[in-house]
PDB file of N, CA and C in Angstrom:
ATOM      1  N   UNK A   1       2.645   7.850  -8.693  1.00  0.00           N
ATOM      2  CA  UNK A   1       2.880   7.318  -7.370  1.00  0.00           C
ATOM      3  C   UNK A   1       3.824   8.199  -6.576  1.00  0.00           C
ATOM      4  N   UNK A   2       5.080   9.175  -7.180  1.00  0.00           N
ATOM      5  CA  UNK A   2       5.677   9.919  -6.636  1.00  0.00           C
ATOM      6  C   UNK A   2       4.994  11.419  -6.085  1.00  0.00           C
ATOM      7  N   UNK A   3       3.977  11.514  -6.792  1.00  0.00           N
ATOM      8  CA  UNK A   3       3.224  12.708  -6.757  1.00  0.00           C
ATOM      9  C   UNK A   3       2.945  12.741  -5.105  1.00  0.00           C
ATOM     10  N   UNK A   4       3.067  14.399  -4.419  1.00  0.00           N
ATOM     11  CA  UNK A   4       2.367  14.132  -3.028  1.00  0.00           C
ATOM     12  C   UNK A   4       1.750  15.566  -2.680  1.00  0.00           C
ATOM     13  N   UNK A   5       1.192  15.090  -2.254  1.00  0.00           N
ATOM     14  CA  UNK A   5      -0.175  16.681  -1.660  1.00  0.00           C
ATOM     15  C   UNK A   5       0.601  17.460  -0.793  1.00  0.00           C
ATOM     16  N   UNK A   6       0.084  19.177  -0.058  1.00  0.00           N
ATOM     17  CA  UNK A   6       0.435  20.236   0.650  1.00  0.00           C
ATOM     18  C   UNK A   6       0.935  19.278   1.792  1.00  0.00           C
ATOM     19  N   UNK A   7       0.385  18.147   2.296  1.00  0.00           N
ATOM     20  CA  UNK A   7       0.524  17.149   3.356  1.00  0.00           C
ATOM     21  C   UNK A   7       1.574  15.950   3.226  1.00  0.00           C
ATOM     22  N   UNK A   8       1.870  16.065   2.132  1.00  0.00           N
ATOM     23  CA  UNK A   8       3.244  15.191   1.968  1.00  0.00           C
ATOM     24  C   UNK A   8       2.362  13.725   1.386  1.00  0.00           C
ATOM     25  N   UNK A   9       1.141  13.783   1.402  1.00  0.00           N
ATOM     26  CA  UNK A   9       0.281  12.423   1.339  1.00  0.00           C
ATOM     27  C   UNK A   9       0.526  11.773  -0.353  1.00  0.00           C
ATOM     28  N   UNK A  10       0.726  10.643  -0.291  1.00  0.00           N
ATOM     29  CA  UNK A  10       0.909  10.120  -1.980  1.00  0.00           C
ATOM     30  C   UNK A  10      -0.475   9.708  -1.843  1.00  0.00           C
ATOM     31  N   UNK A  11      -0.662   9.110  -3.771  1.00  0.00           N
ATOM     32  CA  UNK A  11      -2.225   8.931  -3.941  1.00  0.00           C
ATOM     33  C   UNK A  11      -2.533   7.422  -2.808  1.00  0.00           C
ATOM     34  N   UNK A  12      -1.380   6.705  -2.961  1.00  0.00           N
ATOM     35  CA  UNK A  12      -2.449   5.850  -2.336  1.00  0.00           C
ATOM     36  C   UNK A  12      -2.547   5.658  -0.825  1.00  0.00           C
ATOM     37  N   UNK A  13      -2.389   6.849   0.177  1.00  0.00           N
ATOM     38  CA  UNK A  13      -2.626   7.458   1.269  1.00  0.00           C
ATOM     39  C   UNK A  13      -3.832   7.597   1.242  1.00  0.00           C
ATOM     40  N   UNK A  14      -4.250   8.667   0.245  1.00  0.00           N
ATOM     41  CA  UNK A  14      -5.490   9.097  -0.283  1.00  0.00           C
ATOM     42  C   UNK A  14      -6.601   7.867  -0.234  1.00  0.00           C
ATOM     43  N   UNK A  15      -6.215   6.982  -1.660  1.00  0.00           N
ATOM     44  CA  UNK A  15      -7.413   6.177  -1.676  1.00  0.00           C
ATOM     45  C   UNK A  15      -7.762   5.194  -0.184  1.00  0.00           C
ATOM     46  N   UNK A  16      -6.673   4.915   0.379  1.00  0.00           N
ATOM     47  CA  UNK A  16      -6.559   3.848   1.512  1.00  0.00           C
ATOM     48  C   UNK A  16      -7.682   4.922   2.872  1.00  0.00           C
ATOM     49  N   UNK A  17      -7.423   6.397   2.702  1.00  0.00           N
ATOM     50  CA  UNK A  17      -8.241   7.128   3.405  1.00  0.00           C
ATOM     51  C   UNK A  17      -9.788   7.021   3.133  1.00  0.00           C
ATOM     52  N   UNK A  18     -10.030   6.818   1.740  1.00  0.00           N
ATOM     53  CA  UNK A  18     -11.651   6.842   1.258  1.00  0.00           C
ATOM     54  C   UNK A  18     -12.180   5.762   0.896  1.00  0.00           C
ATOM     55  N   UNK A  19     -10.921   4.540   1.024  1.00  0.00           N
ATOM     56  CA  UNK A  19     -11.735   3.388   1.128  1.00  0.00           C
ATOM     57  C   UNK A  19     -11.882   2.758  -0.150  1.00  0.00           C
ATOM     58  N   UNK A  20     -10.883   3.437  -1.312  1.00  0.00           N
ATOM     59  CA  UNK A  20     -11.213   2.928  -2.669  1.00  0.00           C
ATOM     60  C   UNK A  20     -10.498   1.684  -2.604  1.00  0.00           C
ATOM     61  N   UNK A  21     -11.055   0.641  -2.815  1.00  0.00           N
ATOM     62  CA  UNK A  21      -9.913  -0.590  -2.440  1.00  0.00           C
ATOM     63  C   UNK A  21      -9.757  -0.566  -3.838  1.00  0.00           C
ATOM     64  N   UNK A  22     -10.806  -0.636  -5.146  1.00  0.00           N
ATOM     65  CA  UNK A  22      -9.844  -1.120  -6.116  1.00  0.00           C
ATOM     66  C   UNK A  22      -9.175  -0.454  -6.764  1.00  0.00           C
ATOM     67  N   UNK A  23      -8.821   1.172  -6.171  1.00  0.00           N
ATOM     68  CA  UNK A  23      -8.040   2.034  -6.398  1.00  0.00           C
ATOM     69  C   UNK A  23      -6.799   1.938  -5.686  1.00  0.00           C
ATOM     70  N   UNK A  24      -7.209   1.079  -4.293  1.00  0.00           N
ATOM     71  CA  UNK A  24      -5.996   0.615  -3.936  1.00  0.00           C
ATOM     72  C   UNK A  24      -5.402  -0.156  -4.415  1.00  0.00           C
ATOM     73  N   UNK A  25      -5.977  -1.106  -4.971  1.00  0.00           N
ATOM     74  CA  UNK A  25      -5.541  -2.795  -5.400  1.00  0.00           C
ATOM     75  C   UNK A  25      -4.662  -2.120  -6.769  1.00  0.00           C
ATOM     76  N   UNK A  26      -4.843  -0.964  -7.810  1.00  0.00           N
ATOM     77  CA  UNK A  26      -4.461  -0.634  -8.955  1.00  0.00           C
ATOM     78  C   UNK A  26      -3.078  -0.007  -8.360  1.00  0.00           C
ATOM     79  N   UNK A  27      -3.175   0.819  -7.281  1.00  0.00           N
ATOM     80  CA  UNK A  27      -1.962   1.599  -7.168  1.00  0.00           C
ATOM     81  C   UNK A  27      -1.012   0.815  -6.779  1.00  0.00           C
ATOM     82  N   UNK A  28      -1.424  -0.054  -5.610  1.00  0.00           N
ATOM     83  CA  UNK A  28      -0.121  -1.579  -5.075  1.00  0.00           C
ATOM     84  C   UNK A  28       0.560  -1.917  -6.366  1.00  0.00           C
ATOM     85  N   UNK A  29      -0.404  -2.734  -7.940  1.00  0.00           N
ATOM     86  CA  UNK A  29       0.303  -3.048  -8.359  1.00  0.00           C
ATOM     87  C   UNK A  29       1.044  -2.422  -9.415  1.00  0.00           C
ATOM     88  N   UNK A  30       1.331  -0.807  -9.322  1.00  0.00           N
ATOM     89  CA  UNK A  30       1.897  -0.218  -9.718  1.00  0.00           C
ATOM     90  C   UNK A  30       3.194   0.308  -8.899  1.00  0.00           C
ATOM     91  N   UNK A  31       3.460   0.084  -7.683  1.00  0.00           N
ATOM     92  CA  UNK A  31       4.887   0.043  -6.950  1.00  0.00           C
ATOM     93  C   UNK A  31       5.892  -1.103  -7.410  1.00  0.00           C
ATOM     94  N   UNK A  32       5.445  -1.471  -8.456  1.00  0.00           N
ATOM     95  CA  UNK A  32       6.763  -2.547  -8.904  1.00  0.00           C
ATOM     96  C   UNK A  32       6.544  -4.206  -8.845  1.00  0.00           C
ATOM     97  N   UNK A  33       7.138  -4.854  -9.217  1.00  0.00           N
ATOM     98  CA  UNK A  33       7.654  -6.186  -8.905  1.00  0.00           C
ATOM     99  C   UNK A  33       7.548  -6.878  -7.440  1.00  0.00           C
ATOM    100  N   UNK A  34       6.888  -7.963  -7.297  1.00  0.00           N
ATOM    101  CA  UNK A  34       6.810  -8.502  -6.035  1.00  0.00           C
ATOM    102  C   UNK A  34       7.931  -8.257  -4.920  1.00  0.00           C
ATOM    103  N   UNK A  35       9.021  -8.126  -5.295  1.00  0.00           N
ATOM    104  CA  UNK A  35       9.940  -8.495  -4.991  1.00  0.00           C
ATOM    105  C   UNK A  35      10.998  -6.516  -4.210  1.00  0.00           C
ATOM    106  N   UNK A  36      10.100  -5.912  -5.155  1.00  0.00           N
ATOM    107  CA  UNK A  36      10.573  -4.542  -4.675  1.00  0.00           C
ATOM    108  C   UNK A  36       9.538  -3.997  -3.687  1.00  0.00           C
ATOM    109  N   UNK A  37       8.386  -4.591  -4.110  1.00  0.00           N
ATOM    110  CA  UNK A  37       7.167  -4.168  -2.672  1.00  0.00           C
ATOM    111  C   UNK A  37       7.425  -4.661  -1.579  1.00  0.00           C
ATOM    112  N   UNK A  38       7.446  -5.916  -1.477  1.00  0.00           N
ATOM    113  CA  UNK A  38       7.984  -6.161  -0.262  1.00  0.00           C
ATOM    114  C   UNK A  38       9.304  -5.548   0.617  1.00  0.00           C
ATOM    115  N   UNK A  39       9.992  -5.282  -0.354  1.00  0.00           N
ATOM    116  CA  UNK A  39      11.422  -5.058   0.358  1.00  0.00           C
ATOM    117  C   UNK A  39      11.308  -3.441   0.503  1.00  0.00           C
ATOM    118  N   UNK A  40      10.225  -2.722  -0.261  1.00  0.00           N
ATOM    119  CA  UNK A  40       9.728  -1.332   0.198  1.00  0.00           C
ATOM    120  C   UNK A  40       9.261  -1.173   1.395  1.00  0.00           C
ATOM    121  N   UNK A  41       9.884   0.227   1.977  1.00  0.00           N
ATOM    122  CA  UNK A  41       9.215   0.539   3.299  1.00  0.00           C
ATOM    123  C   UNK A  41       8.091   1.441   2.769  1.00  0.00           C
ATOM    124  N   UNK A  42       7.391   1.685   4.381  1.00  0.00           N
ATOM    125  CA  UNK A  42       6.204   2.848   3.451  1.00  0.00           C
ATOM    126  C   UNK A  42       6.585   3.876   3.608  1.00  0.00           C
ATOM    127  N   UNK A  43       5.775   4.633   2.959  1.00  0.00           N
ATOM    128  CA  UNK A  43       6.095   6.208   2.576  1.00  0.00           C
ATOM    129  C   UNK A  43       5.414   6.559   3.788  1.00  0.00           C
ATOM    130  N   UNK A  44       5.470   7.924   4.619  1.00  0.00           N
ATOM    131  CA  UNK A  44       5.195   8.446   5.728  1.00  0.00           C
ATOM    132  C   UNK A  44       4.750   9.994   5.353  1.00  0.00           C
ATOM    133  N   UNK A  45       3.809  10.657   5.726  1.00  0.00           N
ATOM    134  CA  UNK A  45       3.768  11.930   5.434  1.00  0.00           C
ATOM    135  C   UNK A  45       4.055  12.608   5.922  1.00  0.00           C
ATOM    136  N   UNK A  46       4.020  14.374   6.361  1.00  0.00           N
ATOM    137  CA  UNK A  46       4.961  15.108   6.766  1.00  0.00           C
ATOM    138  C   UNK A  46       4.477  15.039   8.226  1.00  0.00           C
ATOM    139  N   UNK A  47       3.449  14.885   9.018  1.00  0.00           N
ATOM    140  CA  UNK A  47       3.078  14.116  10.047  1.00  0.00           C
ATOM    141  C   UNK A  47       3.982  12.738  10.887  1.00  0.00           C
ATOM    142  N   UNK A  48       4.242  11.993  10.008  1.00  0.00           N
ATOM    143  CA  UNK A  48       4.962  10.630   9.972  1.00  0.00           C
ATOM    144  C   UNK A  48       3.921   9.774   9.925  1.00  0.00           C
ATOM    145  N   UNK A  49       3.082   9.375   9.244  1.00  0.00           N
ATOM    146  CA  UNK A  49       2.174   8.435   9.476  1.00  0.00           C
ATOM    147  C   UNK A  49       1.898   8.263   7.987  1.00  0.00           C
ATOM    148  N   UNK A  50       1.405   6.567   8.435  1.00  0.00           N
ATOM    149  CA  UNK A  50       1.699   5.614   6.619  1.00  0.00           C
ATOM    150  C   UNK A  50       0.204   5.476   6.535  1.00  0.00           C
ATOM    151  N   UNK A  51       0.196   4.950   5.546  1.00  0.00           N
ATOM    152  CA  UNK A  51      -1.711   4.558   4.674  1.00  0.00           C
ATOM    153  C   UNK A  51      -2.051   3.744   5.920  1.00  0.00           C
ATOM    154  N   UNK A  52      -1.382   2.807   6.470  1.00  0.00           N
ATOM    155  CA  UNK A  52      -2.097   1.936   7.933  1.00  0.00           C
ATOM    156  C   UNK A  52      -2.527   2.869   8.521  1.00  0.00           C
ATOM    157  N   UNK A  53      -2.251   3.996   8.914  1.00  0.00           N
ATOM    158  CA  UNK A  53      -3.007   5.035  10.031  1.00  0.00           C
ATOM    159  C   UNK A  53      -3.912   5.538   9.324  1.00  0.00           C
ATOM    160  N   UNK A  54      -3.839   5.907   8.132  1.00  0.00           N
ATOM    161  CA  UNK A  54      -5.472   6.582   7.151  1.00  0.00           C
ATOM    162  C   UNK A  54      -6.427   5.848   7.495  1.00  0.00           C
ATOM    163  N   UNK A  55      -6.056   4.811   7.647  1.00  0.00           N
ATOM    164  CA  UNK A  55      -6.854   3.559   6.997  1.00  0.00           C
ATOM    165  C   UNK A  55      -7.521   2.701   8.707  1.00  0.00           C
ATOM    166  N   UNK A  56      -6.741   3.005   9.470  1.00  0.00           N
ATOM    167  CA  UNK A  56      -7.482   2.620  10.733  1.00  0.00           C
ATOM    168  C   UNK A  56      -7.670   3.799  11.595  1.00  0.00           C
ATOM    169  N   UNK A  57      -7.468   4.955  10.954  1.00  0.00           N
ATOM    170  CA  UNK A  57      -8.378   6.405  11.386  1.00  0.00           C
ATOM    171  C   UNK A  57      -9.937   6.604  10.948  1.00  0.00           C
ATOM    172  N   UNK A  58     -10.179   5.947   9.677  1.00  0.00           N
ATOM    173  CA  UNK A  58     -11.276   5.812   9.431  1.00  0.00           C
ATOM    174  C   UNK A  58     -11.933   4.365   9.721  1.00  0.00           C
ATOM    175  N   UNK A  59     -11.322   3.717  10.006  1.00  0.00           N
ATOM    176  CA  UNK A  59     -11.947   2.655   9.697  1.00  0.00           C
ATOM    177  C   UNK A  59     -12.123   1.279   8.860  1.00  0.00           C
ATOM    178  N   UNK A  60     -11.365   1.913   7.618  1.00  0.00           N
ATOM    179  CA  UNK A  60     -11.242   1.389   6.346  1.00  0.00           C
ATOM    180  C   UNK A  60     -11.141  -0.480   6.527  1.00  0.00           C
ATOM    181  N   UNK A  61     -11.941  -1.480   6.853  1.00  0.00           N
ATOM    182  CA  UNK A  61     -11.095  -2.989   6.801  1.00  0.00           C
ATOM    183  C   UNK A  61     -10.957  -3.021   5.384  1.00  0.00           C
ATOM    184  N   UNK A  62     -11.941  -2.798   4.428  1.00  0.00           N
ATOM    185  CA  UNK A  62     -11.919  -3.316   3.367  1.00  0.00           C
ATOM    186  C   UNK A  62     -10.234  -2.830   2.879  1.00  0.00           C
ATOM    187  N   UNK A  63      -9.841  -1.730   2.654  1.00  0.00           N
ATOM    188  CA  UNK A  63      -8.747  -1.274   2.105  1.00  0.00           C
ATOM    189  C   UNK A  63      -7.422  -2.104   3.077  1.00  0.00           C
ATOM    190  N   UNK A  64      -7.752  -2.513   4.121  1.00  0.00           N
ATOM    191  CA  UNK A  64      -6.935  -2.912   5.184  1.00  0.00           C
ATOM    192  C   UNK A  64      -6.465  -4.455   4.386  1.00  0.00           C
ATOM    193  N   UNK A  65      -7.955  -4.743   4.253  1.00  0.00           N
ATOM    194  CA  UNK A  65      -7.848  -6.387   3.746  1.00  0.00           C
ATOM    195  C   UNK A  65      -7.026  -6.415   2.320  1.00  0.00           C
ATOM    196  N   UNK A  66      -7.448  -5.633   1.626  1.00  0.00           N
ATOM    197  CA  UNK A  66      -6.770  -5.554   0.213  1.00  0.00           C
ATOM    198  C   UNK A  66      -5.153  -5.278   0.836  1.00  0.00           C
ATOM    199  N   UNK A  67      -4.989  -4.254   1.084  1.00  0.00           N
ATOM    200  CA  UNK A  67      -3.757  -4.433   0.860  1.00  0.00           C
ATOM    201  C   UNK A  67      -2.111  -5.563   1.798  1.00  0.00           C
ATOM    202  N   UNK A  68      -3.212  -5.891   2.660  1.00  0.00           N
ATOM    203  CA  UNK A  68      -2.628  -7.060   3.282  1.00  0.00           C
ATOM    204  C   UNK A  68      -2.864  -8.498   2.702  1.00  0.00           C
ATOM    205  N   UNK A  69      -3.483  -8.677   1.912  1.00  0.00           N
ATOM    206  CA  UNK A  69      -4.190 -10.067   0.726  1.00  0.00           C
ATOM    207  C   UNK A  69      -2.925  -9.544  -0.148  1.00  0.00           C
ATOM    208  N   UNK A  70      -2.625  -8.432  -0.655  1.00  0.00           N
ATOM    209  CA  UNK A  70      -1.925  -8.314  -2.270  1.00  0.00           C
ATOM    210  C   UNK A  70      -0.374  -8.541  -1.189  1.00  0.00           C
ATOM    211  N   UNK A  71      -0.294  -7.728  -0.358  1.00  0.00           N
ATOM    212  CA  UNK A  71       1.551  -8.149   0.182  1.00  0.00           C
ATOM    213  C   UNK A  71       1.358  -9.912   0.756  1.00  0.00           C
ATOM    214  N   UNK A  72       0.474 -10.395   0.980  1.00  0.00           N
ATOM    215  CA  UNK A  72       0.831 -11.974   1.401  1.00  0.00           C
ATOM    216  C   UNK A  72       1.078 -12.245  -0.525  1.00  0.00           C
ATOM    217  N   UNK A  73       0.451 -12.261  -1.045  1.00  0.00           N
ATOM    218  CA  UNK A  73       0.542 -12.534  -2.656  1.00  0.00           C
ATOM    219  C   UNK A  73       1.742 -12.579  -2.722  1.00  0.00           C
ATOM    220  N   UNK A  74       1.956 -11.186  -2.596  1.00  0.00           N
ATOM    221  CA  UNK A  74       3.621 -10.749  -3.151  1.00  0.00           C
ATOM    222  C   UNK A  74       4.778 -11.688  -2.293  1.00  0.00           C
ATOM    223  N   UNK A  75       4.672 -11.717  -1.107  1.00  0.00           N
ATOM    224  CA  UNK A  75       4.934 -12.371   0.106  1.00  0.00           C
ATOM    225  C   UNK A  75       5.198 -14.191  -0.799  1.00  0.00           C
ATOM    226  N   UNK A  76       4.451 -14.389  -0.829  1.00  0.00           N
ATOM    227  CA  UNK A  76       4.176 -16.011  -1.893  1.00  0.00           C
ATOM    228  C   UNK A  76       5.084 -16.425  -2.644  1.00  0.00           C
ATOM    229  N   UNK A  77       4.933 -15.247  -3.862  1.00  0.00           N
ATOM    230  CA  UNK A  77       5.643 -14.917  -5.010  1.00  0.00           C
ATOM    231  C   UNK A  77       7.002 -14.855  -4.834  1.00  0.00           C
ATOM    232  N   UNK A  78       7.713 -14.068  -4.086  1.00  0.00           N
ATOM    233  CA  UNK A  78       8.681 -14.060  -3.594  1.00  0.00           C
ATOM    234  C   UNK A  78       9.559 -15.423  -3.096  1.00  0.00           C
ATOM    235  N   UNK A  79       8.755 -15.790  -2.075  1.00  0.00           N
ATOM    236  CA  UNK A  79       9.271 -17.066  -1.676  1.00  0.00           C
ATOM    237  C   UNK A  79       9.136 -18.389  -2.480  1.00  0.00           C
ATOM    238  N   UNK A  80       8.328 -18.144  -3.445  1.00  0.00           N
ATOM    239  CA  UNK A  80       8.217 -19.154  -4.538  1.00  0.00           C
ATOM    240  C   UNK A  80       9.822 -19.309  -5.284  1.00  0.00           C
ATOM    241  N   UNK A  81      10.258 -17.945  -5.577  1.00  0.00           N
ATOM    242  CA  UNK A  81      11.395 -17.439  -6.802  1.00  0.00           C
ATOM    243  C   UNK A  81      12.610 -18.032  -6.286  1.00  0.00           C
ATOM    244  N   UNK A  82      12.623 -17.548  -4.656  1.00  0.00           N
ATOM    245  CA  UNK A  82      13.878 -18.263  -4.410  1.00  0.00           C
ATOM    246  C   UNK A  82      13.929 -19.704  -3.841  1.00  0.00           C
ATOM    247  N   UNK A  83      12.534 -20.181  -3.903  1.00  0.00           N
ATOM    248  CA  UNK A  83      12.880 -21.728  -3.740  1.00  0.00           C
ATOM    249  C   UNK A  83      12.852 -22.583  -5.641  1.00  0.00           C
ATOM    250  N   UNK A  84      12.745 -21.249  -6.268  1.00  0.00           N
ATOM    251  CA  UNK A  84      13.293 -22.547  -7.128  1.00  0.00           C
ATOM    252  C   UNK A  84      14.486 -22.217  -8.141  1.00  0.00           C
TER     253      UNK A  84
END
């Protein structure tokens, strides 16, 4: 996940660019604990632009939907922990 291309791009820049959602869905839940994703900002490439711009440069909803479905999840999860 730290790894980044001539472009500063991490992998899941990449997949969110080609639309792999369940390459997306694998890499999300490899940034950690509900609780550190959320409170993560995104990574930006040497451009300044995050996987949301890959991802509505092409087009991508599906990758759009995934990864906005897994942060409400996390989103959930979160607010579950500290209400109890």
């Amino acid at each position: 996940m730290l790894q980044r291309d001539a472009g500063g791009r991490t992998p899941i820049d990449l997949a969110c660019h080609m639309n792999y959602k369940n390459i997306t869905l694998f890499l999300l839940t490899k940034l950690g604990n509900p609780l550190e994703f959320v409170s993560k900002e995104l990574d930006s490439d040497e451009d300044g632009r995050t996987c949301f711009h890959h991802m509505s440069y092409k087009g991508n909803y599906e990758a759009v939907y995934t990864w906005l479905n897994y942060e409400r999840e996390c989103l959930k999860n979160v607010i579950a922990d500290d209400l109890a």
